[in-house]
N, C-alpha and C. Protein backbone atom coordinates (compact mmCIF):
# COMPACT_ATOMS: atom_id res chain seq x y z
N UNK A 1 143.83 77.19 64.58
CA UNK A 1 142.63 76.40 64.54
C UNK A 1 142.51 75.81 63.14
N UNK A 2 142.41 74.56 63.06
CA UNK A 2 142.05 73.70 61.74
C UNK A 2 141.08 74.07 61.03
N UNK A 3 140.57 73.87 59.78
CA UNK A 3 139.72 73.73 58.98
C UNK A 3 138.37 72.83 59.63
N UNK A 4 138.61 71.90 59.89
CA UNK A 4 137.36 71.64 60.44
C UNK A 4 137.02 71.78 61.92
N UNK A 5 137.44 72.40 62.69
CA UNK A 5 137.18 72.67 63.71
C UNK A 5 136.43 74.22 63.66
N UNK A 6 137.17 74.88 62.55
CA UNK A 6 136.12 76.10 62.66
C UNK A 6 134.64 75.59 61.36
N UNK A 7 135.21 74.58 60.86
CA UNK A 7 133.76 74.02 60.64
C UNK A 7 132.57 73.95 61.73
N UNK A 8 133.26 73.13 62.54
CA UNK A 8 132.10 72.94 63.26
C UNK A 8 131.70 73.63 64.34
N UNK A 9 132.42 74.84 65.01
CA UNK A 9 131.85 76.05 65.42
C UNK A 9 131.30 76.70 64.06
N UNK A 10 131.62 77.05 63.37
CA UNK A 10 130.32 77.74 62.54
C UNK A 10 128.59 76.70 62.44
N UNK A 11 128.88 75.32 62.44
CA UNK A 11 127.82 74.76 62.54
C UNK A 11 126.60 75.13 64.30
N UNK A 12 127.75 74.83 64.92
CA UNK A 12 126.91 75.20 66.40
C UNK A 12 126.87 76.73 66.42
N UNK A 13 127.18 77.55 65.86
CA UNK A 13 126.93 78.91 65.39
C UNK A 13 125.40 79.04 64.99
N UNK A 14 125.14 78.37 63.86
CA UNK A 14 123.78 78.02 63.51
C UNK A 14 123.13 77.63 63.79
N UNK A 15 123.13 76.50 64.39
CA UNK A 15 122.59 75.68 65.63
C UNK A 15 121.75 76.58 66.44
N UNK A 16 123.14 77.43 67.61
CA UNK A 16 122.23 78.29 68.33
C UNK A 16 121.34 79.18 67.53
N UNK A 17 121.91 79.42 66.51
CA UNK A 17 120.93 80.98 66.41
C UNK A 17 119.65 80.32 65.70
N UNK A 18 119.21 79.51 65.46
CA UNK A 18 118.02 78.33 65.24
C UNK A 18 117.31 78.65 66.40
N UNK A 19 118.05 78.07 67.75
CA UNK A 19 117.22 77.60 68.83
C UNK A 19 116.45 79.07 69.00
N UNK A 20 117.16 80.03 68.76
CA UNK A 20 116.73 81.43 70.15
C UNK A 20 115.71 81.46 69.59
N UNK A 21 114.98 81.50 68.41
CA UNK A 21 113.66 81.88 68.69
C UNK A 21 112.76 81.00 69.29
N UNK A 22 112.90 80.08 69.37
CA UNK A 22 112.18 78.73 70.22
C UNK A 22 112.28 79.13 71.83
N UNK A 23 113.59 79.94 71.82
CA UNK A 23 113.99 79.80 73.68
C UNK A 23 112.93 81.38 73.92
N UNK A 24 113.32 82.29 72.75
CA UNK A 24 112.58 84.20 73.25
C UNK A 24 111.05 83.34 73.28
N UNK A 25 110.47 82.61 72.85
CA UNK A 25 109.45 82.23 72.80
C UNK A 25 108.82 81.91 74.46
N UNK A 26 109.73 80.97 74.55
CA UNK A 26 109.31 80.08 75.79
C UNK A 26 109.72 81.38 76.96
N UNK A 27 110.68 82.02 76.90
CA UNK A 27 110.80 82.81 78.01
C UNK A 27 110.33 83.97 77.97
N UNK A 28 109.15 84.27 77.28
CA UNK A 28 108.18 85.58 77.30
C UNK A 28 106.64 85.20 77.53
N UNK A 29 106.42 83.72 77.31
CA UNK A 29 105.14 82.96 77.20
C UNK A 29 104.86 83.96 78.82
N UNK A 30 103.48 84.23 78.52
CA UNK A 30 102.84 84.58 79.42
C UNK A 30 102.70 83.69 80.03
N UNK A 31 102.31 84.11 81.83
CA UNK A 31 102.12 83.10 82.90
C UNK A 31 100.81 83.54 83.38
N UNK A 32 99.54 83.15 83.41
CA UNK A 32 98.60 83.59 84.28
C UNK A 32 98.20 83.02 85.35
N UNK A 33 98.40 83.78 86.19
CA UNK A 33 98.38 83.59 87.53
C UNK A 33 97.40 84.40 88.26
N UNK A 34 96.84 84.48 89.44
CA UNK A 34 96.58 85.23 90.37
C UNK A 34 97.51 85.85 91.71
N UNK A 35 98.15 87.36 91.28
CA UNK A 35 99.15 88.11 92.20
C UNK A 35 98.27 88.43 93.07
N UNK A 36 99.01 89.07 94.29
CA UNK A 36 98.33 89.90 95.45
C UNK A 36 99.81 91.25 95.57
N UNK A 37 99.35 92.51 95.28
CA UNK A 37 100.50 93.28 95.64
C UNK A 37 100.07 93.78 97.13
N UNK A 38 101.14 93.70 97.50
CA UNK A 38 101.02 94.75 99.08
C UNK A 38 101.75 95.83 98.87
N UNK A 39 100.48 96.86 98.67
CA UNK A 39 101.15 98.60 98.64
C UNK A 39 101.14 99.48 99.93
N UNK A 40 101.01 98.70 101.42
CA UNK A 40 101.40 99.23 102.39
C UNK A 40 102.02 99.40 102.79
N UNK A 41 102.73 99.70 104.02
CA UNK A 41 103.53 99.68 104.59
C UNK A 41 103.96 98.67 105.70
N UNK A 42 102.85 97.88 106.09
CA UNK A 42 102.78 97.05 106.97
C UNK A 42 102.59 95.26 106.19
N UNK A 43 103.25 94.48 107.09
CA UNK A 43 103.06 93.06 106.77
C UNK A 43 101.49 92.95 107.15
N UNK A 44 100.99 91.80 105.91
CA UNK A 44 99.89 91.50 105.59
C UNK A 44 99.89 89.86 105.48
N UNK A 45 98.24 89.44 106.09
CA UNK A 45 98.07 88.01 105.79
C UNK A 45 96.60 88.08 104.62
N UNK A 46 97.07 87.04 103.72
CA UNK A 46 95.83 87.19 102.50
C UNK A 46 94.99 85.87 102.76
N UNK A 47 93.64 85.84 102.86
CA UNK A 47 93.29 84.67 102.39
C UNK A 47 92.18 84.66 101.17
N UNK A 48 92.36 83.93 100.49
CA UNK A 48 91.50 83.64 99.22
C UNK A 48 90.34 82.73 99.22
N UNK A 49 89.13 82.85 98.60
CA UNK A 49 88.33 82.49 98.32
C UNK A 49 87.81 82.59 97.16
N UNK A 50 87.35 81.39 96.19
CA UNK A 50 86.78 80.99 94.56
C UNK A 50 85.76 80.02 94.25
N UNK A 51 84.99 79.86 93.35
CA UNK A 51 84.22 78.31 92.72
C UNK A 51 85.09 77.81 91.83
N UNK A 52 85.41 76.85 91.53
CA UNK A 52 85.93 76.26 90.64
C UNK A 52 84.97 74.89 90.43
N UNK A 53 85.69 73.90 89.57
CA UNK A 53 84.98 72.55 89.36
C UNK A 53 84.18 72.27 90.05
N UNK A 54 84.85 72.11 91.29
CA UNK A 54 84.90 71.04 92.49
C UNK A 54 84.08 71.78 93.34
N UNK A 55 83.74 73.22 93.19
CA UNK A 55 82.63 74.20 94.51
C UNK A 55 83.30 75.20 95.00
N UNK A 56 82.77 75.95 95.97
CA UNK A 56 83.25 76.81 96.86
C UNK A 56 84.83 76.09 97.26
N UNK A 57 85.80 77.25 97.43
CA UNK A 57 87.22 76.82 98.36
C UNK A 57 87.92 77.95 98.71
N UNK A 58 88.17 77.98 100.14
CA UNK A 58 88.53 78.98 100.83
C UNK A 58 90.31 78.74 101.00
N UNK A 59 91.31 79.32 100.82
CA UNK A 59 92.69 78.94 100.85
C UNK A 59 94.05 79.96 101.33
N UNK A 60 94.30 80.07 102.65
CA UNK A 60 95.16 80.80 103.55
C UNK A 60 96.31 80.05 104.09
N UNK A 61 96.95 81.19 104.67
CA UNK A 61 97.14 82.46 104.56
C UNK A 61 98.08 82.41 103.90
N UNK A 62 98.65 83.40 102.80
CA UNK A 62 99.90 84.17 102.48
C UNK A 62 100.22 85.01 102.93
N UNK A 63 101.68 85.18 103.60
CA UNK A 63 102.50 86.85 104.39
C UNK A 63 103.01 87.01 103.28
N UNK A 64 102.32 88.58 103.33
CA UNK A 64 102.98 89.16 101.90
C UNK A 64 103.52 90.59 103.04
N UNK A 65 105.17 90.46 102.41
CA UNK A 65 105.87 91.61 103.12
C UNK A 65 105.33 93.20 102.64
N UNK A 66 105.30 94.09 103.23
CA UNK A 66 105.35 95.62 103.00
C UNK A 66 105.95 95.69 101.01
N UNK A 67 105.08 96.38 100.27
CA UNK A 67 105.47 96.69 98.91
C UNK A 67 105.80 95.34 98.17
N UNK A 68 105.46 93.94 98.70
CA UNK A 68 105.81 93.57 98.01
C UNK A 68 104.68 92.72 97.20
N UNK A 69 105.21 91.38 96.10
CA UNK A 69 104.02 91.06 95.33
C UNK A 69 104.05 89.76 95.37
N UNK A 70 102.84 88.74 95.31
CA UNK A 70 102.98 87.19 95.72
C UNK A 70 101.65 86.80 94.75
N UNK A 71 102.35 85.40 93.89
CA UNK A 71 101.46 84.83 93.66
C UNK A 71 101.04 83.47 93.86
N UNK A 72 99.39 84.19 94.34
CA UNK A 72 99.03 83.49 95.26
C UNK A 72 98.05 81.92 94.85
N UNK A 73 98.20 82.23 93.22
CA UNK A 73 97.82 80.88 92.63
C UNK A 73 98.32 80.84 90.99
N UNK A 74 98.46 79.80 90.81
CA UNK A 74 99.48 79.60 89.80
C UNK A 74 98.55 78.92 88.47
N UNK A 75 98.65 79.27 87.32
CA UNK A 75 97.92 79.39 86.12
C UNK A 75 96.86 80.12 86.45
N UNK A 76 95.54 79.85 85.05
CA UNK A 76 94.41 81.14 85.09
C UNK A 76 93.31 80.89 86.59
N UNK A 77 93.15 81.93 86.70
CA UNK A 77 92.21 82.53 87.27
C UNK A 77 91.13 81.68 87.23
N UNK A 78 90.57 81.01 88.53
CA UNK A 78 89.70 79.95 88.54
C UNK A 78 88.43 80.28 88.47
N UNK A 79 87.65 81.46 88.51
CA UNK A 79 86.71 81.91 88.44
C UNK A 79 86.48 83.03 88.42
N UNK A 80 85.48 84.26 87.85
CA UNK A 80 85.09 85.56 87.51
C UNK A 80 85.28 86.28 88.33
N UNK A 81 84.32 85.70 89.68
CA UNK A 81 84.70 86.08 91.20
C UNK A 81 85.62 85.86 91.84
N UNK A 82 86.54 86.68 92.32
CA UNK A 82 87.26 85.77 93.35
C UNK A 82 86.87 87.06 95.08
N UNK A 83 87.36 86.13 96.01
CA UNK A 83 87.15 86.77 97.47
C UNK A 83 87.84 87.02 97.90
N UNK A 84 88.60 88.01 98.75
CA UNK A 84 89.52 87.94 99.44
C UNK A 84 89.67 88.97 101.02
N UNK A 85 90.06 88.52 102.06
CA UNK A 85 89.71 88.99 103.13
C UNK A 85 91.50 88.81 103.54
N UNK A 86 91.92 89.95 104.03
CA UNK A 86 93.48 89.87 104.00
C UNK A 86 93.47 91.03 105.88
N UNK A 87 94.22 90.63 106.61
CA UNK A 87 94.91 91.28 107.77
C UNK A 87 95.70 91.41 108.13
N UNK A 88 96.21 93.03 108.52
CA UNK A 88 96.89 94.00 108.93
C UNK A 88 97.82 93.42 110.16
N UNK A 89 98.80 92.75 109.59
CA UNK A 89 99.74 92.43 110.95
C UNK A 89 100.59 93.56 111.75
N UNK A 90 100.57 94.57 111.40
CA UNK A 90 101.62 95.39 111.89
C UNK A 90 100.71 96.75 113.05
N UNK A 91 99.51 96.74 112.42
CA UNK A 91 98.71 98.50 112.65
C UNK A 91 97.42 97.10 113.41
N UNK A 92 97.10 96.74 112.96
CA UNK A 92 95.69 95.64 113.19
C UNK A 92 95.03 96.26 112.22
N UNK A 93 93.77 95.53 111.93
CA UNK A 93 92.77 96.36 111.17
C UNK A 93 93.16 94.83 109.97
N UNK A 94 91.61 94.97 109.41
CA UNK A 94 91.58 93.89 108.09
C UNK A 94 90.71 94.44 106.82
N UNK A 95 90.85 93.90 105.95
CA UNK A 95 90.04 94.34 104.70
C UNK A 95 88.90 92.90 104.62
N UNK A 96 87.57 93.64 104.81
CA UNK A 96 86.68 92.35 105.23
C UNK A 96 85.72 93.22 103.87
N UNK A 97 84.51 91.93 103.97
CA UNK A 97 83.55 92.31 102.84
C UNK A 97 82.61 91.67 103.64
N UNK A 98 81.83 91.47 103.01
CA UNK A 98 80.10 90.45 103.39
C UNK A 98 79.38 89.44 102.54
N UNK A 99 80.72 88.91 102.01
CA UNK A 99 81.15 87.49 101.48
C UNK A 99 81.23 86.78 102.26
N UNK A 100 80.71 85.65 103.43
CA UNK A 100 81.16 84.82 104.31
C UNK A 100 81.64 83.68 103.59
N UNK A 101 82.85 83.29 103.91
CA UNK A 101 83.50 81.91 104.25
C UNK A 101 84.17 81.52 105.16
N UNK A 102 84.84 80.33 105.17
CA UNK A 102 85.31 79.61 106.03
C UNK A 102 87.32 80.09 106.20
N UNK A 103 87.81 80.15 107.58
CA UNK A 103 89.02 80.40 107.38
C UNK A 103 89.01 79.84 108.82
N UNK A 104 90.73 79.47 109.03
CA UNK A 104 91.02 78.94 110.10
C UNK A 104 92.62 80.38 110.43
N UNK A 105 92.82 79.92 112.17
CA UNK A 105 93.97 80.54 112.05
C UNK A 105 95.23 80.47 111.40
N UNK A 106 95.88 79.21 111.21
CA UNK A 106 96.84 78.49 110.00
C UNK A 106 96.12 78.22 109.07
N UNK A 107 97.63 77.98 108.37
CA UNK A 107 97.53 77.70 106.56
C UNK A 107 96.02 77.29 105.98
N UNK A 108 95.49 77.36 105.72
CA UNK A 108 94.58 76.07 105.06
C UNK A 108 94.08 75.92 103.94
N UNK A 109 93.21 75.21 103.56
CA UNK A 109 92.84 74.79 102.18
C UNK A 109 91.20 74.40 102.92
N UNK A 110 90.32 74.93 101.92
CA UNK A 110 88.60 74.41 102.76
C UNK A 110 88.03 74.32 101.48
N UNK A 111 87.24 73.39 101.57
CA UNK A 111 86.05 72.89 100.56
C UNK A 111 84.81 73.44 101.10
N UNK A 112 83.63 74.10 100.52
CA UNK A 112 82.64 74.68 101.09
C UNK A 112 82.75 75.74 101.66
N UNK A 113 81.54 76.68 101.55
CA UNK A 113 81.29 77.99 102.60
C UNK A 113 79.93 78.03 103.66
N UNK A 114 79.79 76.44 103.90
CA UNK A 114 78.65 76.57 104.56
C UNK A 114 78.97 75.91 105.93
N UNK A 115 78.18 76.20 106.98
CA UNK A 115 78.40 75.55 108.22
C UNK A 115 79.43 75.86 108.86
N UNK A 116 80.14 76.75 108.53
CA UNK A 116 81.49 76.97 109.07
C UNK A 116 82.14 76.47 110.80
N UNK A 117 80.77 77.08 111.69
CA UNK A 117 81.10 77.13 112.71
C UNK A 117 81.42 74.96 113.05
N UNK A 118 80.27 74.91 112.96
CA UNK A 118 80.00 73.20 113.00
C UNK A 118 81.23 72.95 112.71
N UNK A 119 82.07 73.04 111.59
CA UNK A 119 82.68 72.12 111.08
C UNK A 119 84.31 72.45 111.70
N UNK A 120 84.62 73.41 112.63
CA UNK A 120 85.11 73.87 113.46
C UNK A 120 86.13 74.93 112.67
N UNK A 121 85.80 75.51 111.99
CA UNK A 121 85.97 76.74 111.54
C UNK A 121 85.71 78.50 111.57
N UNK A 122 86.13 79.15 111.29
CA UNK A 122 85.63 80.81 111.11
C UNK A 122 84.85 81.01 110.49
N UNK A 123 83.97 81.83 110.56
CA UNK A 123 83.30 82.43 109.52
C UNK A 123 83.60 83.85 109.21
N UNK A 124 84.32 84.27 108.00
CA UNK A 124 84.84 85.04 108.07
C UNK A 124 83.81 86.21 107.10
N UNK A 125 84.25 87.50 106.90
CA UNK A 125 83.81 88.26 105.81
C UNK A 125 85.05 88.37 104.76
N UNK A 126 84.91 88.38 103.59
CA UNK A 126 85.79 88.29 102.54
C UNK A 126 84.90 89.59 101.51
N UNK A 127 85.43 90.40 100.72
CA UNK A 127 85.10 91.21 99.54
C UNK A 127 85.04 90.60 98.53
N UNK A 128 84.67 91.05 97.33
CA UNK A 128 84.06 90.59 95.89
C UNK A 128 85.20 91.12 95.54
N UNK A 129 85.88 90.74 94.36
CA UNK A 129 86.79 90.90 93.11
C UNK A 129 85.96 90.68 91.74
N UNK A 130 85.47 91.21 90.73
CA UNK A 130 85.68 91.13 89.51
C UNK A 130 86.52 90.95 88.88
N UNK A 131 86.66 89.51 88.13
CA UNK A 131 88.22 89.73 87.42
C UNK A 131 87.78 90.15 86.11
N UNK A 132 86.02 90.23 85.72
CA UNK A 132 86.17 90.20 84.23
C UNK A 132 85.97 88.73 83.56
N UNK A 133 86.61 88.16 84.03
CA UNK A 133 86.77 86.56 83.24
C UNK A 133 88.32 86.88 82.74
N UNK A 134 88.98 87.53 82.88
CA UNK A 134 90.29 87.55 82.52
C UNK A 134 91.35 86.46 83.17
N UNK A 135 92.15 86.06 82.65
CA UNK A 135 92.94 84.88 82.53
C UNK A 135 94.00 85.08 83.77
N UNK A 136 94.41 85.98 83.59
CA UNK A 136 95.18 87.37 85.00
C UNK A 136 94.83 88.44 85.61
N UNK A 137 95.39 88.00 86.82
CA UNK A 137 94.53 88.84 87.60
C UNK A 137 95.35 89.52 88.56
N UNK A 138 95.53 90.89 88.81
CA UNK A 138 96.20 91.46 90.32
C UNK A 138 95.64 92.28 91.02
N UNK A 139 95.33 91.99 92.32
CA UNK A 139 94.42 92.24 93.19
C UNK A 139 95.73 93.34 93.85
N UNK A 140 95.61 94.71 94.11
CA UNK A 140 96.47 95.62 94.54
C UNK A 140 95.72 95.90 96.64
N UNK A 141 96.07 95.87 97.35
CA UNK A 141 95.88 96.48 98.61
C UNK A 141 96.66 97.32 99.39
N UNK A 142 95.91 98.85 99.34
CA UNK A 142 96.64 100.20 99.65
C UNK A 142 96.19 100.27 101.21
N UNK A 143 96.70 101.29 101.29
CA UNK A 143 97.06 101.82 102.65
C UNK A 143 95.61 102.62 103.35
N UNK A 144 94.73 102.66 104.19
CA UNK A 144 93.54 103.59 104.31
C UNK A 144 93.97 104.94 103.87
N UNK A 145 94.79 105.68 103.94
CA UNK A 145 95.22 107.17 103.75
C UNK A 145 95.26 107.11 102.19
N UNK A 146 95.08 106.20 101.44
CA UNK A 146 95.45 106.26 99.72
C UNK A 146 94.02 106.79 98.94
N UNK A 147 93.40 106.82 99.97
CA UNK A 147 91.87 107.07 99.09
C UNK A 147 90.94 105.54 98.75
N UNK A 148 91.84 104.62 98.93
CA UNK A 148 90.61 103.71 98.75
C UNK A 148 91.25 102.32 99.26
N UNK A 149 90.19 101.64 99.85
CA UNK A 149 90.90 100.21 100.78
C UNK A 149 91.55 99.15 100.09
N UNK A 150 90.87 99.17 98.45
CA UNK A 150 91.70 98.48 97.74
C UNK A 150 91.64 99.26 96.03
N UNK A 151 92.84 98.21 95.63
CA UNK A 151 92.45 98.54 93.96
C UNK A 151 92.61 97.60 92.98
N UNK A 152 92.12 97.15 92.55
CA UNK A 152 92.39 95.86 91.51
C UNK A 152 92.31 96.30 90.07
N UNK A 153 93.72 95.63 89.32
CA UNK A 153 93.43 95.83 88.15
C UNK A 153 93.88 94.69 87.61
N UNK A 154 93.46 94.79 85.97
CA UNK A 154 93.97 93.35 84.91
C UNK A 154 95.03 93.73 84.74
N UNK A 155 95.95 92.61 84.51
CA UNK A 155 97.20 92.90 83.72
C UNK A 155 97.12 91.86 82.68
């Protein structure tokens, strides 16, 4: 190898080792999101409910497999409250609250929690979440035999 050829690998030598702290940077940057873990055993459908800017919005379903984890909205946490009313595909049975909003049987996306029926929708029961005001949020849902129907914590 020539003289200047290991010149200029020692230059891109330096080069990289410049970039990495720019790259450990970017690839540790926190992501805040809103997760949903499923700590059952059974497949689960989630649907979500929040205020944001724009008002009330109700937004289903996610299948979240047995143990596993989905996120179910991407950057921070749109509001303090969030709702969520999720069902038991495998055993039946749902995790409801006495939060009413709007949900359909497919996917959807809904503006408002009022009028439901009229507007040819569900009216569903959904539970309260506290996030705190925290930026991230993971909403955990256990099994009835775990001691408690759900568990939410910050991360």
């Amino acid at each position: 190898m020539g003289k200047s050829t290991q010149v200029r690998l020692v230059r891109l030598a330096w080069q990289f080792a410049a970039c990495l702290p720019l790259a450990f940077m970017f690839a540790t940057a926190a992501h805040a999101d809103l997760r949903l873990c499923n700590s059952t055993s059974s497949r689960i459908g989630v649907a979500i409910g929040y205020q944001d800017v724009n008002g009330w919005a109700t937004e289903g379903w996610w299948n979240v497999a047995s143990h596993t984890c989905e996120t179910l909205l991407k950057g921070s946490v749109p509001s303090r409250y969030l709702y969520v009313h999720a069902i038991d595909y495998d055993r039946g049975g749902e995790w409801a609250g006495e939060s009413f909003m709007c949900t359909t049987d497919r996917s959807f996306a809904i503006r408002g929690v009022q009028d439901c029926p009229k507007r040819g929708y569900k009216r569903t029961g959904f539970f309260q979440v506290d996030t705190g005001e925290a930026n991230e949020w993971t909403i955990r849902l256990t099994d009835p035999g775990d001691g408690s129907r759900k568990a939410d914590e910050a991360q």
